[in-house]
Protein backbone atom coordinates (compact mmCIF):
# COMPACT_ATOMS: atom_id res chain seq x y z
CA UNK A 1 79.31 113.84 67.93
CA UNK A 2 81.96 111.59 68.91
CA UNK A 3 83.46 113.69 72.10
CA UNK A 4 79.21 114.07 73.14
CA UNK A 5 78.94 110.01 72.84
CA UNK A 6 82.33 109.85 74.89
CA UNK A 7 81.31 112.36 77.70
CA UNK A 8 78.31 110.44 78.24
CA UNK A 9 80.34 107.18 78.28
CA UNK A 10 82.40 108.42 80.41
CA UNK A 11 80.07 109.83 82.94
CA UNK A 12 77.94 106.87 82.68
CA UNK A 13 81.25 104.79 83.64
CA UNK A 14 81.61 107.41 87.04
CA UNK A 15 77.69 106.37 87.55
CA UNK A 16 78.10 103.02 87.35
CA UNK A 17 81.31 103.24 89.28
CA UNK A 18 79.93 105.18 92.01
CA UNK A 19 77.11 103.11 92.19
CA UNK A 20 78.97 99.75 92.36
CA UNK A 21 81.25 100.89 95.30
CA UNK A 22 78.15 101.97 97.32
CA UNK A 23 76.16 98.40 96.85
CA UNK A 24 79.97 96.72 98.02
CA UNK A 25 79.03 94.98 101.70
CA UNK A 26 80.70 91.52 102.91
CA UNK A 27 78.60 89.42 101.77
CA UNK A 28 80.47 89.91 98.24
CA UNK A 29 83.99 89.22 99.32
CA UNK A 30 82.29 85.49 100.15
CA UNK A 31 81.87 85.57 95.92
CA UNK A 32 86.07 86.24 95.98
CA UNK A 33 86.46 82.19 96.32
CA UNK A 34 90.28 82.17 95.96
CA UNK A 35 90.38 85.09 98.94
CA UNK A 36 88.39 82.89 100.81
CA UNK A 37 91.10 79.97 101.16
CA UNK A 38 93.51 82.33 102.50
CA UNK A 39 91.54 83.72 105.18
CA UNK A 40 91.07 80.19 106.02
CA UNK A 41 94.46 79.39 106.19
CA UNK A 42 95.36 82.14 107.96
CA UNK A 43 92.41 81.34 110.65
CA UNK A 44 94.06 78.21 111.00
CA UNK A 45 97.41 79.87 111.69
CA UNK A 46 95.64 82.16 113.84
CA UNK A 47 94.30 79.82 116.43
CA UNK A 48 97.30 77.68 116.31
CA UNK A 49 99.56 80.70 117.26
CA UNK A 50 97.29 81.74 119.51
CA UNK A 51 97.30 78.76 121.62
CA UNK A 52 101.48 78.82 120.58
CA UNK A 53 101.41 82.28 122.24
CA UNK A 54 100.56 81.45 125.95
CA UNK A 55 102.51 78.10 125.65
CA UNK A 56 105.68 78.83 124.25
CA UNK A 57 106.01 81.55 127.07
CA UNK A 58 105.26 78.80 129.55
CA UNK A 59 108.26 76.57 127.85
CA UNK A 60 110.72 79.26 127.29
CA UNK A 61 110.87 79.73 131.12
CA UNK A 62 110.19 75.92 131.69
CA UNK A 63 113.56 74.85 129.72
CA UNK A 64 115.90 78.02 130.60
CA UNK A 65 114.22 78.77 134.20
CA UNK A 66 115.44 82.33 133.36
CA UNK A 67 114.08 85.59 132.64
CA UNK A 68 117.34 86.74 131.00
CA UNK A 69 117.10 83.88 128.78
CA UNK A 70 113.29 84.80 128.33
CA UNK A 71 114.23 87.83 126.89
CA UNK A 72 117.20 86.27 124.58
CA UNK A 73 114.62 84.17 122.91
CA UNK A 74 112.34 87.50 122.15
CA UNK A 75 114.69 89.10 121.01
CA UNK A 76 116.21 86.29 118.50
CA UNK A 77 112.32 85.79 117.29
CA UNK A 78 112.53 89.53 116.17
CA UNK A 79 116.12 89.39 114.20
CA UNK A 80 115.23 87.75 111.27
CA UNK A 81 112.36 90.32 110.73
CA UNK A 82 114.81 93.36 110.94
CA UNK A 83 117.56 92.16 109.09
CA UNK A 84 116.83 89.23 106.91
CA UNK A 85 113.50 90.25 105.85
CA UNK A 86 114.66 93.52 103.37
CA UNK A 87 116.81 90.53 101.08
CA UNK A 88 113.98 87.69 101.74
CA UNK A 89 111.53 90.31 99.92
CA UNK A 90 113.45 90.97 96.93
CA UNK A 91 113.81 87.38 96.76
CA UNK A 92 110.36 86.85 97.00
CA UNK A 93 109.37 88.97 94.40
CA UNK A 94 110.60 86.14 91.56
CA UNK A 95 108.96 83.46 93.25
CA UNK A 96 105.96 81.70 93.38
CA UNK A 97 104.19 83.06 96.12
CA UNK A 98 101.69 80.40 96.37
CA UNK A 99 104.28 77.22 96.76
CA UNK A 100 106.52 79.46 98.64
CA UNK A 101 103.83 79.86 101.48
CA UNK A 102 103.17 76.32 101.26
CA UNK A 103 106.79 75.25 101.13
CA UNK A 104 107.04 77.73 104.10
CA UNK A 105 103.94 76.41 106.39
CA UNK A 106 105.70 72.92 106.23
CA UNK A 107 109.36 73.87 107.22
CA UNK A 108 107.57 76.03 110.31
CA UNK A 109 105.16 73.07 110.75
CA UNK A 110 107.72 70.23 111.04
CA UNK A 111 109.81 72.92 113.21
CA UNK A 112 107.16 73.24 115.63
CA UNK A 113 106.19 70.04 115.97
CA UNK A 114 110.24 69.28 116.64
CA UNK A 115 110.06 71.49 119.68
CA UNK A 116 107.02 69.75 120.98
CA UNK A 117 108.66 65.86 120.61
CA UNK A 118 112.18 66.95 121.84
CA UNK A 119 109.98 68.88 125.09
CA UNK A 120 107.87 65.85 126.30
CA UNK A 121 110.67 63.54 125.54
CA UNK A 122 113.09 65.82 127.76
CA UNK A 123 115.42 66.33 125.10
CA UNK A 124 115.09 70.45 124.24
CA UNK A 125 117.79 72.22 125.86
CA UNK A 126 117.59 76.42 125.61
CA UNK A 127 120.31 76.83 122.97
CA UNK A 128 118.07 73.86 121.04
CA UNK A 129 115.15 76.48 121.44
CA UNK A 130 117.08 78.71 120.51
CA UNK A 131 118.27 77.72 116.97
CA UNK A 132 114.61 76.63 116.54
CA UNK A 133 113.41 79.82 117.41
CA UNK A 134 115.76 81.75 115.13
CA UNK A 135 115.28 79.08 112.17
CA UNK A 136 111.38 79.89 112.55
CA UNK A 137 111.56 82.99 112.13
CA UNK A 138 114.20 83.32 109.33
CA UNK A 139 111.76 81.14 107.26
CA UNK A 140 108.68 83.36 108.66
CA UNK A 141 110.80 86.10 107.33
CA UNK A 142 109.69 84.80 103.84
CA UNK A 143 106.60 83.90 104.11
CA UNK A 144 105.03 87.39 105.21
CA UNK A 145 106.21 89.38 101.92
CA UNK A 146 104.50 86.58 99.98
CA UNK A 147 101.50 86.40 101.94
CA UNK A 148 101.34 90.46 101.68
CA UNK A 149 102.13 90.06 97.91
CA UNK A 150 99.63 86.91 96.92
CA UNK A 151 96.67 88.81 98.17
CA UNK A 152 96.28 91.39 95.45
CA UNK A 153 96.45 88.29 93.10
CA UNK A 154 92.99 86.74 94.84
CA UNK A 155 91.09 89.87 95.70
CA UNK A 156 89.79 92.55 93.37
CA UNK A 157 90.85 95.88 94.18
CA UNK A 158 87.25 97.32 95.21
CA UNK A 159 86.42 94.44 97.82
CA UNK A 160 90.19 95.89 99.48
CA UNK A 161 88.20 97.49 102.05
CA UNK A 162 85.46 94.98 103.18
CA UNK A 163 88.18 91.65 102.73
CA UNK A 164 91.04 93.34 104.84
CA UNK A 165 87.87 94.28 107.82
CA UNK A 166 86.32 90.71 107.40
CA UNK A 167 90.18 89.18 107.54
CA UNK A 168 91.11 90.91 110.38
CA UNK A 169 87.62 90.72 112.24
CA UNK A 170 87.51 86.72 111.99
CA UNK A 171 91.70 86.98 113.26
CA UNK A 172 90.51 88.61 116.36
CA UNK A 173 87.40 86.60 117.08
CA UNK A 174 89.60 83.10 115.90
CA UNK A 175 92.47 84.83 118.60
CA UNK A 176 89.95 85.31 121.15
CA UNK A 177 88.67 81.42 120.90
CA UNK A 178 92.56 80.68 120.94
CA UNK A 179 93.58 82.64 123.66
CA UNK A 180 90.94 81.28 125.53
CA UNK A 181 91.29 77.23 124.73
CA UNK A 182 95.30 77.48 125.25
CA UNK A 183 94.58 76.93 129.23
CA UNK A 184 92.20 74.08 128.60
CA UNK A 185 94.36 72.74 126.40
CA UNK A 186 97.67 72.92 128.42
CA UNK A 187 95.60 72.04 131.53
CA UNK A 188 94.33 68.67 130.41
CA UNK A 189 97.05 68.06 127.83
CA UNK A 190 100.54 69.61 129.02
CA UNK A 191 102.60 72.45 127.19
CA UNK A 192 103.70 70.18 124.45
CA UNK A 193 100.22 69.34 122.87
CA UNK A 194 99.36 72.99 122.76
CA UNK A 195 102.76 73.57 120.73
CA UNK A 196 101.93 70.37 118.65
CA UNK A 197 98.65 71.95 117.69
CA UNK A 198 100.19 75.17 116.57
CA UNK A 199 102.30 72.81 114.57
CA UNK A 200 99.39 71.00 112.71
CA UNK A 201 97.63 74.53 111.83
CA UNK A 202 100.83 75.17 109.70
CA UNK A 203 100.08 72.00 108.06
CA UNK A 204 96.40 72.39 107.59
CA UNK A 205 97.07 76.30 106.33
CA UNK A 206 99.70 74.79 103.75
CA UNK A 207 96.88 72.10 102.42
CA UNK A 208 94.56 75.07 102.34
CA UNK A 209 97.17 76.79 100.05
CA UNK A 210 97.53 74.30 98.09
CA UNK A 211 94.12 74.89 96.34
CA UNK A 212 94.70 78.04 95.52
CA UNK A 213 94.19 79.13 92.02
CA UNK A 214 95.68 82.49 91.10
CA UNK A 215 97.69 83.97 88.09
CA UNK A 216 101.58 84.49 89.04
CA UNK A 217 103.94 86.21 87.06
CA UNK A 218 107.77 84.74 85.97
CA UNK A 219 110.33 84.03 88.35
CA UNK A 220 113.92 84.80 88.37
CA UNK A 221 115.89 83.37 85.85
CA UNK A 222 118.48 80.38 86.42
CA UNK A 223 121.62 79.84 86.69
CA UNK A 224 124.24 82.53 86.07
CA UNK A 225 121.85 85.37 85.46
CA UNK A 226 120.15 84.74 88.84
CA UNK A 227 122.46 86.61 91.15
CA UNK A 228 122.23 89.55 89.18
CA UNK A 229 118.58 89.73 88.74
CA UNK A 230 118.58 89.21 92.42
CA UNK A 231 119.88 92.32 93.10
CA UNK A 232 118.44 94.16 90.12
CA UNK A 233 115.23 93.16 92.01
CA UNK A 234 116.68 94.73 95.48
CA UNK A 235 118.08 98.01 93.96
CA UNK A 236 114.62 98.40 91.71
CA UNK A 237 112.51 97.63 95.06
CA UNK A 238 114.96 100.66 97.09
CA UNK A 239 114.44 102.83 94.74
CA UNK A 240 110.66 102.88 93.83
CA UNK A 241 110.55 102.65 97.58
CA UNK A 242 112.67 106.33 97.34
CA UNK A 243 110.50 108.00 94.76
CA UNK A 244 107.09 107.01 96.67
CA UNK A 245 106.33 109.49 99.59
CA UNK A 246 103.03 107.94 100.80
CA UNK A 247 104.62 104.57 100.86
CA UNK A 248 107.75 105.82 103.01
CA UNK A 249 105.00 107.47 105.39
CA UNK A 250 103.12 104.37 105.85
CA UNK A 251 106.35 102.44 106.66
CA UNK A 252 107.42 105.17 109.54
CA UNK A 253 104.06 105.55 110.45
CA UNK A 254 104.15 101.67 111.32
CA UNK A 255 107.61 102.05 113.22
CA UNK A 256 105.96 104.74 115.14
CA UNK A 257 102.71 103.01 115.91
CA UNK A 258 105.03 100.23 117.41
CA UNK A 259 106.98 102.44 119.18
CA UNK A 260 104.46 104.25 120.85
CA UNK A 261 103.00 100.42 121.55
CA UNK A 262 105.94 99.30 123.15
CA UNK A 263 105.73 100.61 127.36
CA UNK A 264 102.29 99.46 127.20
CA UNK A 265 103.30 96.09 126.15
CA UNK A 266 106.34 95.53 128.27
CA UNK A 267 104.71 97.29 131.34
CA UNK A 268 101.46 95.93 131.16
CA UNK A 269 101.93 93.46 134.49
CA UNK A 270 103.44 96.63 136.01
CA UNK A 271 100.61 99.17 134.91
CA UNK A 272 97.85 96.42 135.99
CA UNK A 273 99.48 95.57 139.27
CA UNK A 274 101.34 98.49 140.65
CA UNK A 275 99.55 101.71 139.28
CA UNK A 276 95.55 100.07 138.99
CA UNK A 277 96.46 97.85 142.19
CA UNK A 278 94.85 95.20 140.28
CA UNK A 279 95.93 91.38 139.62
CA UNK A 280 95.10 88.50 137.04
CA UNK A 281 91.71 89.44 136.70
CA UNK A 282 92.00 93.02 135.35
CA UNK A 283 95.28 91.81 133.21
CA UNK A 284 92.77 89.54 131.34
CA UNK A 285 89.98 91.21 131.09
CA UNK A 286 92.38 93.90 129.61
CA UNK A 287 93.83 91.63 127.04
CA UNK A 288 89.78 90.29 126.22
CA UNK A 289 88.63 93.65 125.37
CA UNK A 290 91.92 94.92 123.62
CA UNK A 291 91.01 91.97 121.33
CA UNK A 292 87.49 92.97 120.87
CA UNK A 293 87.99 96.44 119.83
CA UNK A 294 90.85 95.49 117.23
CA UNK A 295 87.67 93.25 115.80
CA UNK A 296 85.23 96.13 116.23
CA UNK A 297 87.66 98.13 114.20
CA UNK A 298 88.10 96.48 111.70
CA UNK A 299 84.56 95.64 111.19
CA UNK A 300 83.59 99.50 110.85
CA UNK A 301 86.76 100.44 108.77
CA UNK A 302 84.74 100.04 105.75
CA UNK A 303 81.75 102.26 106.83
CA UNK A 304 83.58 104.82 107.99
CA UNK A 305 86.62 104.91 105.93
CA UNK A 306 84.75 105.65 102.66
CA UNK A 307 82.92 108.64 104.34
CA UNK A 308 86.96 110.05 105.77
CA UNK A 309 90.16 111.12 103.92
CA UNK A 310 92.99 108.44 104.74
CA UNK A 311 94.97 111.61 107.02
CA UNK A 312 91.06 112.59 108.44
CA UNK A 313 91.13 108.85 109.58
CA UNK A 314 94.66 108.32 110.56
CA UNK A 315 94.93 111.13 112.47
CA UNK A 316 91.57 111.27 114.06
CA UNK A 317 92.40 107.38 115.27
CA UNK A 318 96.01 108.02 116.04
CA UNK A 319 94.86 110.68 118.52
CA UNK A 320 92.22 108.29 119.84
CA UNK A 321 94.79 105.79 120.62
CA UNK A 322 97.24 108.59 122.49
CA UNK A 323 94.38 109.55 123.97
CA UNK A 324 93.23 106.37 125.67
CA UNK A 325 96.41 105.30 126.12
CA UNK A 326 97.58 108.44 128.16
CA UNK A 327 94.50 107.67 130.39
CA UNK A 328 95.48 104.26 130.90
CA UNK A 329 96.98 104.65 134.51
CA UNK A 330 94.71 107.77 135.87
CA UNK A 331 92.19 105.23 137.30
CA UNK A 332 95.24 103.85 139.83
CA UNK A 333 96.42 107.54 140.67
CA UNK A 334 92.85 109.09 141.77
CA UNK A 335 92.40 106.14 144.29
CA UNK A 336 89.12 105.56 142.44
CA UNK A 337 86.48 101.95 143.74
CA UNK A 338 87.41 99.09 142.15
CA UNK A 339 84.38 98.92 140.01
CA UNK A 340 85.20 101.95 138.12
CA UNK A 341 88.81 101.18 138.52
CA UNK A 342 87.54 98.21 135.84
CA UNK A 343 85.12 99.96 133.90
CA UNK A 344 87.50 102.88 132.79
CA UNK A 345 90.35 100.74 132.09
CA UNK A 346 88.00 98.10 130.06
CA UNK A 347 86.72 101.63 127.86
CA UNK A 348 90.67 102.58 127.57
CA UNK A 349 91.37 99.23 126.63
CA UNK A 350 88.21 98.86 123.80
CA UNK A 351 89.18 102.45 122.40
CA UNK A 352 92.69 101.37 121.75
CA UNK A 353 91.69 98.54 120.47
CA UNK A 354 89.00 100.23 118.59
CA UNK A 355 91.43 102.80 116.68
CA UNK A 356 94.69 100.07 116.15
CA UNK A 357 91.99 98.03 114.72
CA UNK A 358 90.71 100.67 112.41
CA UNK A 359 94.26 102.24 112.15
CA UNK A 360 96.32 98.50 110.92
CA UNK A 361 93.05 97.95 108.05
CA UNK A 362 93.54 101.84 106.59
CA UNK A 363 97.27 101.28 106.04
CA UNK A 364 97.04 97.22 105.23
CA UNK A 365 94.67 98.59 102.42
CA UNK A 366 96.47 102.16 101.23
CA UNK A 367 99.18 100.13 100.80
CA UNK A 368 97.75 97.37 98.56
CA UNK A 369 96.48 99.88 96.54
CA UNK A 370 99.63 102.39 96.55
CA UNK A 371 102.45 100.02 95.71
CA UNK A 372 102.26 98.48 92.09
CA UNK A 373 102.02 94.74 92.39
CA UNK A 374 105.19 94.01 90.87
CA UNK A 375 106.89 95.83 94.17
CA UNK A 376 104.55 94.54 96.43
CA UNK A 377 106.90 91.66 97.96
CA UNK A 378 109.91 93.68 98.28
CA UNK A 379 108.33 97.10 99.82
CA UNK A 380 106.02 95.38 102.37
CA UNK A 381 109.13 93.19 103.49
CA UNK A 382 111.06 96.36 104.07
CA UNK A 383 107.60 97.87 106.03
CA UNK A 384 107.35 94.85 108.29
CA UNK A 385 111.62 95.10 108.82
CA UNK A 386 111.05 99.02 109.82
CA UNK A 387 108.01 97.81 111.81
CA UNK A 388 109.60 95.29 113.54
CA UNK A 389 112.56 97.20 114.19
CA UNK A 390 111.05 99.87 116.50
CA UNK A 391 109.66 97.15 119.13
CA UNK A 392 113.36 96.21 120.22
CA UNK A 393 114.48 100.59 119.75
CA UNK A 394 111.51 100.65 122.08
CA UNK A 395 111.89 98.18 124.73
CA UNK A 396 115.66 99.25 125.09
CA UNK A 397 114.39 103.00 125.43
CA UNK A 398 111.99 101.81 127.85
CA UNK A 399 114.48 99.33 129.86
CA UNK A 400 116.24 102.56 130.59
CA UNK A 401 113.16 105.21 131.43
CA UNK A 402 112.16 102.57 134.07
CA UNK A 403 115.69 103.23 136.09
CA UNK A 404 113.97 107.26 136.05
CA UNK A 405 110.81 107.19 135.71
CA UNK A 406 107.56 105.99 137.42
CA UNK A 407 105.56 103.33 135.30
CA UNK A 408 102.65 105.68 135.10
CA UNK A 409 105.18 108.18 133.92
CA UNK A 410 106.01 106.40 131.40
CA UNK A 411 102.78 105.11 129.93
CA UNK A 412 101.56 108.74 129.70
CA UNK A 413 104.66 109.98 128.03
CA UNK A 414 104.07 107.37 125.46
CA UNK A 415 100.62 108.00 125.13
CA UNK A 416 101.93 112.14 124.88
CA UNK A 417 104.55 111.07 121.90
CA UNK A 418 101.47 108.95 120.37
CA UNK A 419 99.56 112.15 120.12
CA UNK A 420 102.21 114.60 119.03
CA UNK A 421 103.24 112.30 115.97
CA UNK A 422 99.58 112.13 114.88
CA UNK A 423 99.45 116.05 115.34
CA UNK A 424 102.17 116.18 112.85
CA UNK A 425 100.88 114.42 110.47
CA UNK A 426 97.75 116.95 110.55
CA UNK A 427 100.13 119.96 110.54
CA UNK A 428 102.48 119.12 108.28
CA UNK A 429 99.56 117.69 106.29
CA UNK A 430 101.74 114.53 105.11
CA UNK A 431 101.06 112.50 101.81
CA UNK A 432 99.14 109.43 102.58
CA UNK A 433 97.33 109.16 99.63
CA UNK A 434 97.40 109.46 96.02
C-alpha cells in the first residue's frame, strides 16, 4: 500500500514537473525580483561600455598616436583575465559576492572617471593609460567570478533558460542603443564625456547592487587560518574542476569558440575593405546585424533548446557558425553587384550572430546547472581565464598566417577549423551533459 501511494506520488511529482516547465515563458522571470536588479545593473554597464568601446579606441590612439601602442594596451586589458583571474576566483569563492561587485563597480567607476579628468585636462600620458588599463582589469578580474557565482543565488534553477535569453537579449538591444549614441555623444560632447558616462554606469550598477537581497554563505576565516583556506579553496576548485568532464568541455569549447572568432575579429577592416571591396558602410551594417542575431539567439534559446540535446544544439550551431563564417568572403571573390554583395554578407553576419547567440546562452546555462554552487566562483574564473586566453594564442597565430596567406584564406580556414571541432564533438560524441 505504501510503495502504490509512493508511485503515484512520485509520478504525480514528474506530472506536475513536466507540466510546470512547459507553462515557464518570460513573463515569469519578471516574478524573480532579486534577478531583476542585476539585469539592470548589468544594462547599465552595458550601455556605458558600449559607448566606452568606440571611445576608448578613439583615446588610446589620441594619447599614444601609435598603433603599436594600440595593441600594447589590448593586450594588457587581456592579462589580468589569463593570469590573475584562476587565484581571484578561489578568492572569490569566501566572499561576499554581493559587496564584492559593489566594492568592485566603484574602484572601476572612480578609475574611469580618472581617465576622463586627467584626458580633458591634458594630463593622461600612455604609460598613465596604461597602469589604468591594467588596474581595471585586475579588479574586473574579480568581479566576473562573482557576478557568474551571485546569479544562481537570485534565480531559480528552472527560469535558467528564459533569464540567461532575456539577459542576454536586453545586452544586445542596450549594446545596439550604445553603439549607436557613442558618436552622438563624442560628437557633441568630446571623447572624455563618453568615458565619463561609462564611468557613472559603474556607479549606478553598484547602487543597483546594493539592493540586492540574496542568501550568501560564510567567508573565509581570519587571520592566520586565512592563507590556508585560501588555497584549500584553489586546490578543492582544481580538482572538482579534474573529476568533471562536461565542465572541462565547456571550458575548451569556449577557448575554441574564441579561437575560431579571432581572424574574423582582427581582419574584419581587411575582409570588409579588401576582399568585399566595401568601406564604412558595409563594416557597420556588419557590426548592426552581428548584434541583432546574438539578440535573436538568445531570444529563441529557450524554445528550441528544450526540444534539442545540449551536443544536438551545440553542434548543430557550431556548424552554423563555421558555416557562415567560411562564406564570409565568397561574395568579394565571385565579383558579385554590390547589392547582393550586402545582402549575403548581412545573412552571414545574422547567422553568426544567430548561432554565438544561441551557442554563449546553452553553455552560460549548462554550466550554472553543472557546477555545484559552492565551485561556481572558482570554475567559471578558470573558464573565462581559458576563454580569454585563446584571443591573444589567436591573434599571434593570425599575425603570422597574414605574412602567408591571403585574408580570404584565412577567414575560410577559420571558418574550416570552426567546423571540424564541432564535427568532433558529434563523432567523438563528447560529454556535455549530465
Amino acid at each position: 500500500m505504501n510503495k502504490t501511494m509512493k508511485e503515484k506520488t512520485d509520478v504525480k511529482t514528474s506530472t506536475d514537473a513536466k507540466i510546470s516547465t512547459e507553462t515557464i515563458g518570460y513573463r515569469d522571470v519578471f516574478h524573480q525580483r532579486e534577478y531583476l536588479k542585476i539585469i539592470i545593473a548589468s544594462l547599465i554597464n552595458r550601455f556605458g561600455d558600449s559607448v566606452d568601446a568606440i571611445a576608448f579606441t578613439w583615446l588610446v590612439y589620441a594619447i599614444t598616436g601609435s598603433a603599436a601602442w594600440s595593441a600594447i594596451v589590448a593586450a594588457v586589458n587581456q592579462l589580468p583575465s589569463v593570469f590573475l583571474q584562476p587565484f581571484a576566483g578561489a578568492l572569490v569563492e569566501g566572499m561576499k559576492k554581493k559587496r564584492l561587485m559593489v566594492i568592485t563597480d566603484v574602484i572601476r567607476g572612480s578609475l574611469t572617471a580618472g581617465i576622463a579628468l586627467l584626458y580633458v585636462t591634458d594630463s593622461l600620458s600612455p604609460w598613465l593609460l596604461l597602469g589604468f588599463t591594467l588596474i581595471n582589469s585586475s579588479v574586473e578580474a574579480f568581479r566576473l567570478p562573482a557576478g557568474m557565482a551571485v546569479t544562481p543565488l537570485a534565480l531559480e534553477e528552472k527560469y535558467y533558460e528564459y533569464g540567461t535569453s532575456l539577459h542576454s537579449t536586453l545586452s544586445s538591444a542596450v549594446e545596439l542603443i550604445g553603439l549607436g549614441a557613442a558618436g552622438i555623444i563624442i560628437g557633441l560632447f568630446g571623447i572624455g564625456a563618453a568615458i565619463a558616462i561609462d564611468g557613472i554606469s559603474f556607479f549606478g550598477s553598484a547602487c543597483i547592487l546594493s539592493l540586492l537581497r540574496i542568501e550568501e554563505g560564510n567567508s573565509l576565516p581570519k587571520g592566520s587560518g586565512q592563507a590556508r583556506a585560501y588555497f584549500e579553496t584553489l586546490r578543492g576548485g582544481l580538482l572538482y574542476l579534474k573529476g568533471q568532464p562536461v565542465i572541462r568541455n565547456f571550458c575548451l569549447l569556449a577557448a575554441f569558440i574564441n579561437l575560431a572568432f579571432t581572424p574574423l575579429n582582427s581582419l574584419q577592416m581587411p575582409l570588409i575593405q579588401d576582399v568585399l571591396g566595401q568601406g564604412s558602410g558595409l563594416l557597420s551594417a556588419f557590426s548592426i546585424v552581428f548584434t541583432l542575431g546574438m539578440g535573436a539567439g538568445a531570444f529563441a534559446f529557450p524554445f528550441l533548446g528544450t526540444r534539442l540535446h545540449v551536443r544536438t544544439q551545440v553542434v548543430s550551431f557550431g556548424l552554423l557558425t563555421g558555416a557562415s563564417i567560411y562564406c564570409i568572403a565568397l561574395p568579394g571573390e565571385l565579383g558579385l553587384p554590390v547589392a547582393a554583395i550586402y545582402g549575403m554578407t548581412i545573412a552571414n553576419a545574422f547567422l553568426i550572430g544567430f548561432s554565438t547567440g544561441f551557442l554563449s546562452a546553452t553553455l552560460r546555462v549548462q554550466f550554472m546547472k553543472a557546477v555545484r554552487q559552492e565551485y561556481l566562483a572558482r570554475v567559471s574564473a578558470i573558464f573565462n581565464a581559458g576563454a580569454s586566453a585563446a584571443t591573444p594564442i589567436g591573434a599571434f597565430l593570425v599575425s603570422g598566417l597574414t605574412a602567408v596567406c591571403p585574408v580570404a584564406d584565412i577567414i575560410r580556414l577559420s571558418g574550416a577549423f570552426c567546423c571540424m571541432v564541432y564535427l568532433g564533438l558529434a563523432l567523438l560524441k563528447a560529454k556535455l551533459e549530465y
